[in-house]
PDB file of N, CA and C in Angstrom:
ATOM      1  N   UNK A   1      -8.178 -11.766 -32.366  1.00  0.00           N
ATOM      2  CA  UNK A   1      -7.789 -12.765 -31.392  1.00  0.00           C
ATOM      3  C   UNK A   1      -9.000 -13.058 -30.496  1.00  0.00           C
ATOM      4  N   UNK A   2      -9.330 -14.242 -30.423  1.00  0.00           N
ATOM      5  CA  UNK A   2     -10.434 -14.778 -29.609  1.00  0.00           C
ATOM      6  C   UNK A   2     -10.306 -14.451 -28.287  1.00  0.00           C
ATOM      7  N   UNK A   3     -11.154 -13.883 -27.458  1.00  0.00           N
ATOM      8  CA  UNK A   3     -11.414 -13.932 -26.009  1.00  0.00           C
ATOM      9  C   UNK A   3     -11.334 -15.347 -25.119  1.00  0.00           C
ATOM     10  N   UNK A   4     -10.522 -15.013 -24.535  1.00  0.00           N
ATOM     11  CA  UNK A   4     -10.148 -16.168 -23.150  1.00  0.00           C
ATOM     12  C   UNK A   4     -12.292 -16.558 -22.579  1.00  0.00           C
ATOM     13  N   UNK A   5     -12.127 -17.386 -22.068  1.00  0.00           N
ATOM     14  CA  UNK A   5     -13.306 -17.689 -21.209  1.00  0.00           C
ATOM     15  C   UNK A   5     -12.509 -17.453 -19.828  1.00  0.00           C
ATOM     16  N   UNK A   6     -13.651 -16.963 -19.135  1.00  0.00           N
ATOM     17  CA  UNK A   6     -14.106 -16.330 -17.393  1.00  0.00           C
ATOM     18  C   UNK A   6     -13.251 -17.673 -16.904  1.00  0.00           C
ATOM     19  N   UNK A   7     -13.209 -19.018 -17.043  1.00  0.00           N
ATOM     20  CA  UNK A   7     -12.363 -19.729 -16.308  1.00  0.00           C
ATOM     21  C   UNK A   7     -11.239 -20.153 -16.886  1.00  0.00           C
ATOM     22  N   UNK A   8     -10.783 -19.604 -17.857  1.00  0.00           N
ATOM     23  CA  UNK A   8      -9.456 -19.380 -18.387  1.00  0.00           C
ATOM     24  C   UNK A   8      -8.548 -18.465 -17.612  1.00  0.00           C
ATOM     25  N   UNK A   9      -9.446 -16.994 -17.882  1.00  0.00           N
ATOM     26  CA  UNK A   9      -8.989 -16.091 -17.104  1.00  0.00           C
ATOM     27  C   UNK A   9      -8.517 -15.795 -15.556  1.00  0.00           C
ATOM     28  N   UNK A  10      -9.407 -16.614 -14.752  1.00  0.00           N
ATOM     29  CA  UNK A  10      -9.800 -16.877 -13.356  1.00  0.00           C
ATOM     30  C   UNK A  10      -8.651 -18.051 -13.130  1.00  0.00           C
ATOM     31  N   UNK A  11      -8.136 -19.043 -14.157  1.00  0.00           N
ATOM     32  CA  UNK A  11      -7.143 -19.679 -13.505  1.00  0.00           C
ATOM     33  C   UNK A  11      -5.588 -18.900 -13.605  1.00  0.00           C
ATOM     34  N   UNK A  12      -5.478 -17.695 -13.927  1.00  0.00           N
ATOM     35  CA  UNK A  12      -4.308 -17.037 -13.795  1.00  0.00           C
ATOM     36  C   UNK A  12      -4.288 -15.945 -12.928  1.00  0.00           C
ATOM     37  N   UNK A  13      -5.209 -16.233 -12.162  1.00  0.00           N
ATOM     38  CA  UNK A  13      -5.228 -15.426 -10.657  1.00  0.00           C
ATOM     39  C   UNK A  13      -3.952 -16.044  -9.673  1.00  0.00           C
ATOM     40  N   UNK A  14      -3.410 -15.466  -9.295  1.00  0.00           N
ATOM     41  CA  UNK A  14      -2.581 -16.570  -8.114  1.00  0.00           C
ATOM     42  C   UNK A  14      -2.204 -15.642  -6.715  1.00  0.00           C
ATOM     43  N   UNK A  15      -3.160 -14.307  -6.446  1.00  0.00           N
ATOM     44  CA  UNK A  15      -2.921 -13.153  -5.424  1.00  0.00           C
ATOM     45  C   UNK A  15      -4.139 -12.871  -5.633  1.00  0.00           C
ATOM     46  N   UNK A  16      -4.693 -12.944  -4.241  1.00  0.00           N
ATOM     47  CA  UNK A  16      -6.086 -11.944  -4.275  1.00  0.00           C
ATOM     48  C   UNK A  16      -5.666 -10.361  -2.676  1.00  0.00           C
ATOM     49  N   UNK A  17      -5.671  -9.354  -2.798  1.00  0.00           N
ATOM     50  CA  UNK A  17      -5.049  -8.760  -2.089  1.00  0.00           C
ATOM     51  C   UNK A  17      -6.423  -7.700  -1.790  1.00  0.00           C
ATOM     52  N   UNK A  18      -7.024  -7.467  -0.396  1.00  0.00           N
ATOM     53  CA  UNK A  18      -7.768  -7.001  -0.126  1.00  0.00           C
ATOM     54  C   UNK A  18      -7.803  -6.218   1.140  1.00  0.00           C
ATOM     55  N   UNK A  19      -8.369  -4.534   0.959  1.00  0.00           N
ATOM     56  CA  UNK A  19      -8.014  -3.897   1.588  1.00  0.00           C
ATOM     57  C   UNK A  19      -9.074  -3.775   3.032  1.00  0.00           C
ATOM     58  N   UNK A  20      -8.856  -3.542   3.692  1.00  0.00           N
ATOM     59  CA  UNK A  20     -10.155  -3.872   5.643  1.00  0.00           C
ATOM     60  C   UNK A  20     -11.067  -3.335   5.557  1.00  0.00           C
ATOM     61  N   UNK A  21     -10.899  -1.665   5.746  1.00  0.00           N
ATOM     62  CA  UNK A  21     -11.878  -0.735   5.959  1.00  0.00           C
ATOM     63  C   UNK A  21     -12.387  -0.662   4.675  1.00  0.00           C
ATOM     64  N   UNK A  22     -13.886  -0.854   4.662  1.00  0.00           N
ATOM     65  CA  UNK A  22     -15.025  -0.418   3.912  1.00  0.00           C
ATOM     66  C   UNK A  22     -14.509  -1.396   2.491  1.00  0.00           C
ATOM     67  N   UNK A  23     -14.125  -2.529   2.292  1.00  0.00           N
ATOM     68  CA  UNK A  23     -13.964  -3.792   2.039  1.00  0.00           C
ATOM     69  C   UNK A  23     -14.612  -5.040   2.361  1.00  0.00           C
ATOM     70  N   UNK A  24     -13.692  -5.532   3.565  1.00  0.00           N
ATOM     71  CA  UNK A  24     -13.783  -6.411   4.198  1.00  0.00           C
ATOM     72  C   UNK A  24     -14.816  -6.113   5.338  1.00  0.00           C
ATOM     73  N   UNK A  25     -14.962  -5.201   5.642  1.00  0.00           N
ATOM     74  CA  UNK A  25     -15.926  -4.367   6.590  1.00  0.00           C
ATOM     75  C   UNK A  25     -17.081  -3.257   6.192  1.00  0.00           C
ATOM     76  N   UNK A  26     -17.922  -3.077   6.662  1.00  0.00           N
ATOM     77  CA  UNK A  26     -18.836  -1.817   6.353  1.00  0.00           C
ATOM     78  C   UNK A  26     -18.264  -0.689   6.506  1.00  0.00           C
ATOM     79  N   UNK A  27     -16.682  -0.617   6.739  1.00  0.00           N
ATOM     80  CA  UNK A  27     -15.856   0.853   7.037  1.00  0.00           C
ATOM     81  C   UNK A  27     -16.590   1.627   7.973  1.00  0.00           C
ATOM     82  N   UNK A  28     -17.562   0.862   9.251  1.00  0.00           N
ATOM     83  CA  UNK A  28     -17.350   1.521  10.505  1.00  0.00           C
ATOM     84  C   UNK A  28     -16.117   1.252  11.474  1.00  0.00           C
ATOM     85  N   UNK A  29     -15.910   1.806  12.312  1.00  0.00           N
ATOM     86  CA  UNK A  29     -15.183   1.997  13.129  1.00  0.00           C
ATOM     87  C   UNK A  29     -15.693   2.047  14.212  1.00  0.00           C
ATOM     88  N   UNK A  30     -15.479   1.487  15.798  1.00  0.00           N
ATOM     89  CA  UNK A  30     -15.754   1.277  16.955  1.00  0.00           C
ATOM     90  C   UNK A  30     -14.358   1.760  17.917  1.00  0.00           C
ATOM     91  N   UNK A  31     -15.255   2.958  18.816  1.00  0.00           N
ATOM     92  CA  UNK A  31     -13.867   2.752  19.792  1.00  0.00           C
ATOM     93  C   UNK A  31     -14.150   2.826  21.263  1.00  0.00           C
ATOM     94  N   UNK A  32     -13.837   2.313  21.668  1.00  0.00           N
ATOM     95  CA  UNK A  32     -14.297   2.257  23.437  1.00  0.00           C
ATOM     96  C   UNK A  32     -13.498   2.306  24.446  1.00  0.00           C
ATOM     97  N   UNK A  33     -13.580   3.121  25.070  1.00  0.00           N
ATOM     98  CA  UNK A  33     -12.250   3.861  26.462  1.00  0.00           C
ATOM     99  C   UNK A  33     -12.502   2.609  27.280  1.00  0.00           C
ATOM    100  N   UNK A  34     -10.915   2.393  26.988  1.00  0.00           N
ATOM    101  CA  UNK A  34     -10.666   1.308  28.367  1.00  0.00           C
ATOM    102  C   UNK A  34     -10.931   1.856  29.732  1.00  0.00           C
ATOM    103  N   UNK A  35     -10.917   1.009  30.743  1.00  0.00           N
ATOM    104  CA  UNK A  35     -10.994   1.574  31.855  1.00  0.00           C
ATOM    105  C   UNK A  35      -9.879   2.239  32.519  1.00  0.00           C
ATOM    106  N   UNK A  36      -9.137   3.108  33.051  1.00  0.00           N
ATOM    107  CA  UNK A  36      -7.746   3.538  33.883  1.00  0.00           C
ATOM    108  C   UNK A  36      -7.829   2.993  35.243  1.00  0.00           C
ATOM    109  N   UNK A  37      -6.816   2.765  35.426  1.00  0.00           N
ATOM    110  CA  UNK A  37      -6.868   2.364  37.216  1.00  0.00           C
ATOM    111  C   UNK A  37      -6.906   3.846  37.970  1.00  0.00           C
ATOM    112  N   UNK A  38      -7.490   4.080  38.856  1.00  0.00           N
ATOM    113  CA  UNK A  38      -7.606   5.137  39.685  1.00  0.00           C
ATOM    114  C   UNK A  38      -6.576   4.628  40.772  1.00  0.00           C
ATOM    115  N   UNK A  39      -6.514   6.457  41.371  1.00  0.00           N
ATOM    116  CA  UNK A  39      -5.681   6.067  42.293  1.00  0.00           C
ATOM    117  C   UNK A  39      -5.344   5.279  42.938  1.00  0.00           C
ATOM    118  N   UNK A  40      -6.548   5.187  43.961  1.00  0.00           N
ATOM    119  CA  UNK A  40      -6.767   3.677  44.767  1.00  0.00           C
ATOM    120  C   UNK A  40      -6.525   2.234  44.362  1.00  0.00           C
ATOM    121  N   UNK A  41      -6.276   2.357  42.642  1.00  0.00           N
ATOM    122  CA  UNK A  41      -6.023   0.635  42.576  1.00  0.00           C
ATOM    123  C   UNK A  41      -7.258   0.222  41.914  1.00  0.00           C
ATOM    124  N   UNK A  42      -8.001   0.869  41.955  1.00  0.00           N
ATOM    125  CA  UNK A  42      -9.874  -0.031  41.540  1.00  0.00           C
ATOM    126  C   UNK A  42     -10.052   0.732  39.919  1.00  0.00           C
ATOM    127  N   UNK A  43     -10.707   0.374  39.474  1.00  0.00           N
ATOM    128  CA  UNK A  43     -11.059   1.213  37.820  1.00  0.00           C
ATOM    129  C   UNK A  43     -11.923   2.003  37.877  1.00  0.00           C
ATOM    130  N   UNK A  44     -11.735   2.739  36.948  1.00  0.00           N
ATOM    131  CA  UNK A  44     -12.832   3.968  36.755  1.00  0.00           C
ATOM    132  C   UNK A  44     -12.615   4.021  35.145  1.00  0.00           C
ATOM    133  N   UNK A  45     -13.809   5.469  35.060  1.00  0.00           N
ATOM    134  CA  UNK A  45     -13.723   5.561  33.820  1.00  0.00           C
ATOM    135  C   UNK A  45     -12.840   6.919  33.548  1.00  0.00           C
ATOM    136  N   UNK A  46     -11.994   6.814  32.249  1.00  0.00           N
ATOM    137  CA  UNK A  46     -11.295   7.651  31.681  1.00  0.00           C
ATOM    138  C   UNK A  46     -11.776   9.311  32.060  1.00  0.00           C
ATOM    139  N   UNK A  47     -11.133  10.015  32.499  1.00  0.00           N
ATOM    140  CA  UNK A  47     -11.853  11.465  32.348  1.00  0.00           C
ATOM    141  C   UNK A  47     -10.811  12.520  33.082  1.00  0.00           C
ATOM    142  N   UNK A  48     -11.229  13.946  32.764  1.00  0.00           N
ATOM    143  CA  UNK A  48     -10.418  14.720  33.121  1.00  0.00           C
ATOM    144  C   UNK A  48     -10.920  14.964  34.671  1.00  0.00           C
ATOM    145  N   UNK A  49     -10.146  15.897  35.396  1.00  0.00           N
ATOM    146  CA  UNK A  49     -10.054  16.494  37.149  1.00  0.00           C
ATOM    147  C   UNK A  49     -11.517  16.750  37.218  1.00  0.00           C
ATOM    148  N   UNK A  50     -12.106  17.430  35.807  1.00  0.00           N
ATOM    149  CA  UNK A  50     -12.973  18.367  35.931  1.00  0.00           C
ATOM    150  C   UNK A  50     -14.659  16.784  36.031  1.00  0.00           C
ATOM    151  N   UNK A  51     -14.196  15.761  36.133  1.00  0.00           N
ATOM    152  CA  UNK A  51     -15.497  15.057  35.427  1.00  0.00           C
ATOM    153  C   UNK A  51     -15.589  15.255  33.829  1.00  0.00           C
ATOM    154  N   UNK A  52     -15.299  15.909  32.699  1.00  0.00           N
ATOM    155  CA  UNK A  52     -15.299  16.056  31.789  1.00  0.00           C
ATOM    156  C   UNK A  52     -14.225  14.168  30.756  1.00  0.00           C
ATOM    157  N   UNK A  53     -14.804  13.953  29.851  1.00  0.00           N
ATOM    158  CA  UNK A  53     -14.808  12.894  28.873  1.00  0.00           C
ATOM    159  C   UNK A  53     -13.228  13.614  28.468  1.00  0.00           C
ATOM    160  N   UNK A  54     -12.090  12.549  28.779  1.00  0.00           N
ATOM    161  CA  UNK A  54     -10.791  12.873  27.861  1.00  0.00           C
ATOM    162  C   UNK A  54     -10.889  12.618  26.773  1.00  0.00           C
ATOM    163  N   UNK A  55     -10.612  13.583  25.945  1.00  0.00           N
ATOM    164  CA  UNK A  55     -10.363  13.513  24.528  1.00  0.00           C
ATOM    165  C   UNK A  55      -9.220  12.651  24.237  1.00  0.00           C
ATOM    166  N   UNK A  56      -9.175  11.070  23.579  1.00  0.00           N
ATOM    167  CA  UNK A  56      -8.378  10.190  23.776  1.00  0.00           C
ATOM    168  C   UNK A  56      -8.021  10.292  21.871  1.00  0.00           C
ATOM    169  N   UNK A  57      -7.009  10.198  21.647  1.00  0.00           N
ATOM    170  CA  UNK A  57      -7.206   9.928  20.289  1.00  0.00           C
ATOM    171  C   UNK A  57      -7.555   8.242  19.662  1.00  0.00           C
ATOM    172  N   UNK A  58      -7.908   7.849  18.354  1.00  0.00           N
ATOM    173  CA  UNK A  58      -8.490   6.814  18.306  1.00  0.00           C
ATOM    174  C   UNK A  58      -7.645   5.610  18.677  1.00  0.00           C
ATOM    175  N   UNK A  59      -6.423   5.834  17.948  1.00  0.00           N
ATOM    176  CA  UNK A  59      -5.418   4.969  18.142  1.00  0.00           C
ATOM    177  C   UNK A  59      -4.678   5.089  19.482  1.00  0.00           C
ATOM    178  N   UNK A  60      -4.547   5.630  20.548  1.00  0.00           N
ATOM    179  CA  UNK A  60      -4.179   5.353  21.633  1.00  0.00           C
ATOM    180  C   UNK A  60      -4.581   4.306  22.535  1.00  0.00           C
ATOM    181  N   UNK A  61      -3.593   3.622  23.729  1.00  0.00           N
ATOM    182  CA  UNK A  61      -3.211   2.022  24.088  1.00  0.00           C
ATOM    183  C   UNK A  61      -4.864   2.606  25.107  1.00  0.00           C
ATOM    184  N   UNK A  62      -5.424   3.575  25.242  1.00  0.00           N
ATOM    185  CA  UNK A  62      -6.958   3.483  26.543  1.00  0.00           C
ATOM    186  C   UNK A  62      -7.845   3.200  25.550  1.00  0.00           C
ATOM    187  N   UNK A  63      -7.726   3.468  24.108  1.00  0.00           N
ATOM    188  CA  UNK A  63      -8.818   3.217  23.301  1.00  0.00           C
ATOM    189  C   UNK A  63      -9.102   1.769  22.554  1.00  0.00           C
ATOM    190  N   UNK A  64     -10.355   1.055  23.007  1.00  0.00           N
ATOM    191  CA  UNK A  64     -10.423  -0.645  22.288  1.00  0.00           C
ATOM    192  C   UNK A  64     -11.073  -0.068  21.081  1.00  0.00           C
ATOM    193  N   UNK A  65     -10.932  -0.752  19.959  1.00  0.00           N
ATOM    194  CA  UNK A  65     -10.920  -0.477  18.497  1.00  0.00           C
ATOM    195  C   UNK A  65     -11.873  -1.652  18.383  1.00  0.00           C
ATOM    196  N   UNK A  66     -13.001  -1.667  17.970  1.00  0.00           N
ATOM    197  CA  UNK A  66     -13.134  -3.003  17.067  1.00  0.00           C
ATOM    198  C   UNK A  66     -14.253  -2.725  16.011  1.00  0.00           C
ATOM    199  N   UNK A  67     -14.293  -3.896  15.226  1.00  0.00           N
ATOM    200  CA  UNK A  67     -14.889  -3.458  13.734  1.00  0.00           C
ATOM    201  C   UNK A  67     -15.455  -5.202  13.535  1.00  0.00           C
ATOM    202  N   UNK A  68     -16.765  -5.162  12.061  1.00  0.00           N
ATOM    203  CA  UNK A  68     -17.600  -5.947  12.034  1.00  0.00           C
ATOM    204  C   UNK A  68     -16.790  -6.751  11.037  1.00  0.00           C
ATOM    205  N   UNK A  69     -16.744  -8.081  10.690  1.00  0.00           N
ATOM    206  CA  UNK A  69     -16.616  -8.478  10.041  1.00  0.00           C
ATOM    207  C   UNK A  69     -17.596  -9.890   8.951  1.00  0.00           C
ATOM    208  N   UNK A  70     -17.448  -9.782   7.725  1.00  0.00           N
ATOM    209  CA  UNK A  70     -18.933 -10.855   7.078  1.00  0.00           C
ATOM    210  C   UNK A  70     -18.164 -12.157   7.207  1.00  0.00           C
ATOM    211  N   UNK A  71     -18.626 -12.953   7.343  1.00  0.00           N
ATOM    212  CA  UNK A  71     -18.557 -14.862   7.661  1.00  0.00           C
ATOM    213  C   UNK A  71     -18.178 -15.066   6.494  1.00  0.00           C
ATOM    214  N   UNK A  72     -18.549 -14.660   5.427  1.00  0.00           N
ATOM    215  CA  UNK A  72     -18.957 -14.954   3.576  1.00  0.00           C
ATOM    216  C   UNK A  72     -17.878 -14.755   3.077  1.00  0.00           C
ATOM    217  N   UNK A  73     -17.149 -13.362   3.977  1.00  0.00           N
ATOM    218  CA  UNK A  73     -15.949 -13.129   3.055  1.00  0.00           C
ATOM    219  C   UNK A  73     -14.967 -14.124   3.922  1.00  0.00           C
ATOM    220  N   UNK A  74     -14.585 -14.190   4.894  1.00  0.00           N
ATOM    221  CA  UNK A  74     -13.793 -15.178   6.145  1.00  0.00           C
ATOM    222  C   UNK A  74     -13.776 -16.773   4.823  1.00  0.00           C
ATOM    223  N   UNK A  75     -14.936 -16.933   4.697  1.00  0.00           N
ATOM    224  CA  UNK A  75     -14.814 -18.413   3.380  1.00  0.00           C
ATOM    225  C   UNK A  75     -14.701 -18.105   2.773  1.00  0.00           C
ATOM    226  N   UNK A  76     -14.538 -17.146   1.746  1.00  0.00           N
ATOM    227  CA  UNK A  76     -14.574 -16.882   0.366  1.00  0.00           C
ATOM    228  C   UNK A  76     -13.029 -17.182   0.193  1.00  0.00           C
ATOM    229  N   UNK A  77     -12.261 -16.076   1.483  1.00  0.00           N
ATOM    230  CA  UNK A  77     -10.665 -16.470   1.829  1.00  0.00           C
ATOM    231  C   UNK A  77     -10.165 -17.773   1.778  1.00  0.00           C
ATOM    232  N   UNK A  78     -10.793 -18.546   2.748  1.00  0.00           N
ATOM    233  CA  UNK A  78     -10.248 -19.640   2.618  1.00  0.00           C
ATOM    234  C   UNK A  78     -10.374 -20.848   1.299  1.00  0.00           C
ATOM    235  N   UNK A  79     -11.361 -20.437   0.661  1.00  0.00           N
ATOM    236  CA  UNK A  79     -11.444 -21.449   0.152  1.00  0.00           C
ATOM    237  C   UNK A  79     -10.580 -21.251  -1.021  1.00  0.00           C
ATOM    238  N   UNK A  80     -10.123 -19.416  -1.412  1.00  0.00           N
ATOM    239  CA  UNK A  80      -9.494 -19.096  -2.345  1.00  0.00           C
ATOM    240  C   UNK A  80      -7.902 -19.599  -2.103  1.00  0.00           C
ATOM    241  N   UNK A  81      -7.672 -19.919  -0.833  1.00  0.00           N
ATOM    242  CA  UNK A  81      -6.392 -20.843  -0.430  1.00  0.00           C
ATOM    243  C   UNK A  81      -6.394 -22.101  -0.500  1.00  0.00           C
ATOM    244  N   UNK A  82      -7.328 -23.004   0.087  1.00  0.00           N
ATOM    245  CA  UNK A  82      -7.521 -23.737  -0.512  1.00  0.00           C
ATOM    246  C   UNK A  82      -7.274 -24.351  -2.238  1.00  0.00           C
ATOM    247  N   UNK A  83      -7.475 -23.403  -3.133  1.00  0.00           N
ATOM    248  CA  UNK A  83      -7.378 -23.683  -4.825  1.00  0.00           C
ATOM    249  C   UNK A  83      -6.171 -23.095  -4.800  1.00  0.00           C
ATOM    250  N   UNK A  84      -5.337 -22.886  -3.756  1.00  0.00           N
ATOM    251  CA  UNK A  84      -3.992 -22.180  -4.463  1.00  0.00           C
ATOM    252  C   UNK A  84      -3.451 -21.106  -4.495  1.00  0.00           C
ATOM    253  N   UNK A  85      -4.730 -20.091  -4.268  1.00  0.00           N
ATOM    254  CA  UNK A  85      -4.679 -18.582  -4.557  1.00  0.00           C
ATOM    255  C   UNK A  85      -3.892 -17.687  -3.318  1.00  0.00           C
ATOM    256  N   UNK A  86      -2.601 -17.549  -3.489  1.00  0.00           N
ATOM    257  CA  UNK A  86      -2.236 -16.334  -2.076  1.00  0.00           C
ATOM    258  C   UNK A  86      -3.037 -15.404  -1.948  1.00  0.00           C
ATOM    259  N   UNK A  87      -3.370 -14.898  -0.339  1.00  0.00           N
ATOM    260  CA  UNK A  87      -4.144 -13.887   0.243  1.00  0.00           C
ATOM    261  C   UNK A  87      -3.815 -13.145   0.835  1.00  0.00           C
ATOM    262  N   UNK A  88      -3.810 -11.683   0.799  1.00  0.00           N
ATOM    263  CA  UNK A  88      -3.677 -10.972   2.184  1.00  0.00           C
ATOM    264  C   UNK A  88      -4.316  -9.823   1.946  1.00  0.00           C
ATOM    265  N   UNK A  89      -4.491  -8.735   3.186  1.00  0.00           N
ATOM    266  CA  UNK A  89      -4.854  -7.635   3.706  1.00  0.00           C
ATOM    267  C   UNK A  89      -4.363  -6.612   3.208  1.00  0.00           C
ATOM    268  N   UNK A  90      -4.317  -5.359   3.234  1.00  0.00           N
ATOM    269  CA  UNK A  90      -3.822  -3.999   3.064  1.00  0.00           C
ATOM    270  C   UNK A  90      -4.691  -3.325   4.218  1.00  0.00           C
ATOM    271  N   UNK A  91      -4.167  -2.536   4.835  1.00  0.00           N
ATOM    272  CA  UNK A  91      -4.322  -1.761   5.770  1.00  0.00           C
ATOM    273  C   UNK A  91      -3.488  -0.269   6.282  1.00  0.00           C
ATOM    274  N   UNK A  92      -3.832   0.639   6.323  1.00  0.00           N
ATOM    275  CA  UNK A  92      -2.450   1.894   7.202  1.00  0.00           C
ATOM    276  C   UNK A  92      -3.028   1.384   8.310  1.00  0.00           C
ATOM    277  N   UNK A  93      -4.047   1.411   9.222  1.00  0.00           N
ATOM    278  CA  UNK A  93      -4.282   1.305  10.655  1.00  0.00           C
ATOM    279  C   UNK A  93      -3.688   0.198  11.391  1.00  0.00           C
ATOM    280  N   UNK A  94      -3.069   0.086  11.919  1.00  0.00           N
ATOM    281  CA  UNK A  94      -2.660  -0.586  13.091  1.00  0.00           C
ATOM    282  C   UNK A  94      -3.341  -1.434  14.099  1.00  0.00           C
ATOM    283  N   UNK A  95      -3.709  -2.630  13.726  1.00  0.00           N
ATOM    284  CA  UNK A  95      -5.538  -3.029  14.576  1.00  0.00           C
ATOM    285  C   UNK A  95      -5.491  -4.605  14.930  1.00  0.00           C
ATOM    286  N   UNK A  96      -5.550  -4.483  16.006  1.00  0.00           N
ATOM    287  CA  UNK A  96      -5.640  -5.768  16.940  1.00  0.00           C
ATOM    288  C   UNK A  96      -6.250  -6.460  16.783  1.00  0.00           C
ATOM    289  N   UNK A  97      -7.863  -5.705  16.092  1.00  0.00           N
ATOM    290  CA  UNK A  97      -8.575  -7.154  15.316  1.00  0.00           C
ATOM    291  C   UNK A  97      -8.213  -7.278  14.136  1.00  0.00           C
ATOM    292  N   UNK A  98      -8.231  -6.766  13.249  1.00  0.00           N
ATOM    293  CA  UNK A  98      -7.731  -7.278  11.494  1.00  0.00           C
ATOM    294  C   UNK A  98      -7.071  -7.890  11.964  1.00  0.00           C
ATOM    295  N   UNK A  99      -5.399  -8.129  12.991  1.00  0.00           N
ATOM    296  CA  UNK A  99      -4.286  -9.078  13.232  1.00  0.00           C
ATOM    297  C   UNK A  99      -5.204 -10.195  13.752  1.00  0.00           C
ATOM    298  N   UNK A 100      -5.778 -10.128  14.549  1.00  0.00           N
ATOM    299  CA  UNK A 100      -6.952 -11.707  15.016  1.00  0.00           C
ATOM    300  C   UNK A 100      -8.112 -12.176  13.939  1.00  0.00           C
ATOM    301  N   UNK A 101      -8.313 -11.350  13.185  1.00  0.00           N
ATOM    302  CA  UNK A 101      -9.043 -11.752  11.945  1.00  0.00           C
ATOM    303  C   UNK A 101      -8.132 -12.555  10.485  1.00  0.00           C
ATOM    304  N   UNK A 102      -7.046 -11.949  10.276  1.00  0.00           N
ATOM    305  CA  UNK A 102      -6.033 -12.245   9.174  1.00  0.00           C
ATOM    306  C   UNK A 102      -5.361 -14.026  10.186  1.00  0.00           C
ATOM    307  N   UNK A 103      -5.555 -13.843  11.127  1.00  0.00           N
ATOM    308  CA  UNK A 103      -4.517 -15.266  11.553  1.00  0.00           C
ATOM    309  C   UNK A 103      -5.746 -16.241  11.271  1.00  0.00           C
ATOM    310  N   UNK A 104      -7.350 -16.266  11.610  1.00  0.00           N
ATOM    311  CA  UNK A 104      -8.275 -16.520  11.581  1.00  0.00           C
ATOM    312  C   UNK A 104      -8.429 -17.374  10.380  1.00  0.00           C
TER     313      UNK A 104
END
């Protein structure tokens, strides 16, 4: 049985499904301690009684998350919608930018 051609094949794509970290991204990760309000009302930075750095875990609401994303792949998406092709993400993390990147 003869082999299909590359745009035979390529027109029975109709899902391209792609996963964030170390994908869509260089699979770094960024996290940066929000500020807490101090007593007084004014901000400070996160920390224990002692002056010592709280150990925040990554996913907690003091920690900002953000991550790099390529321009190349952002079009590659669209244009694969454009021809028709459904798209989406896979992710476990929970992330405020992938959700502002995927509406994007």
């Amino acid at each position: 049985m003869p082999k299909s051609s590359a745009q035979n094949r390529a027109r029975k794509i109709k899902l391209l499904l792609f996963d964030v970290d170390g994908v869509l991204t260089d699979g770094k990760l960024f996290f940066i301690p929000r500020a807490a309000p101090a007593e007084n009302g004014s901000q400070s930075n996160i920390s224990q009684a002692n002056g010592a750095p709280l150990d925040l875990p990554a996913s907690s609401p003091q920690m900002l998350e953000f991550k790099g994303f390529h321009a190349h792949d952002g079009v590659a998406i669209s244009l694969a919608r454009l021809g028709g092709i459904r798209t989406g993400l896979i992710t476990k993390r929970v992330s405020e930018t992938v959700a502002l990147r995927a509406r994007d």
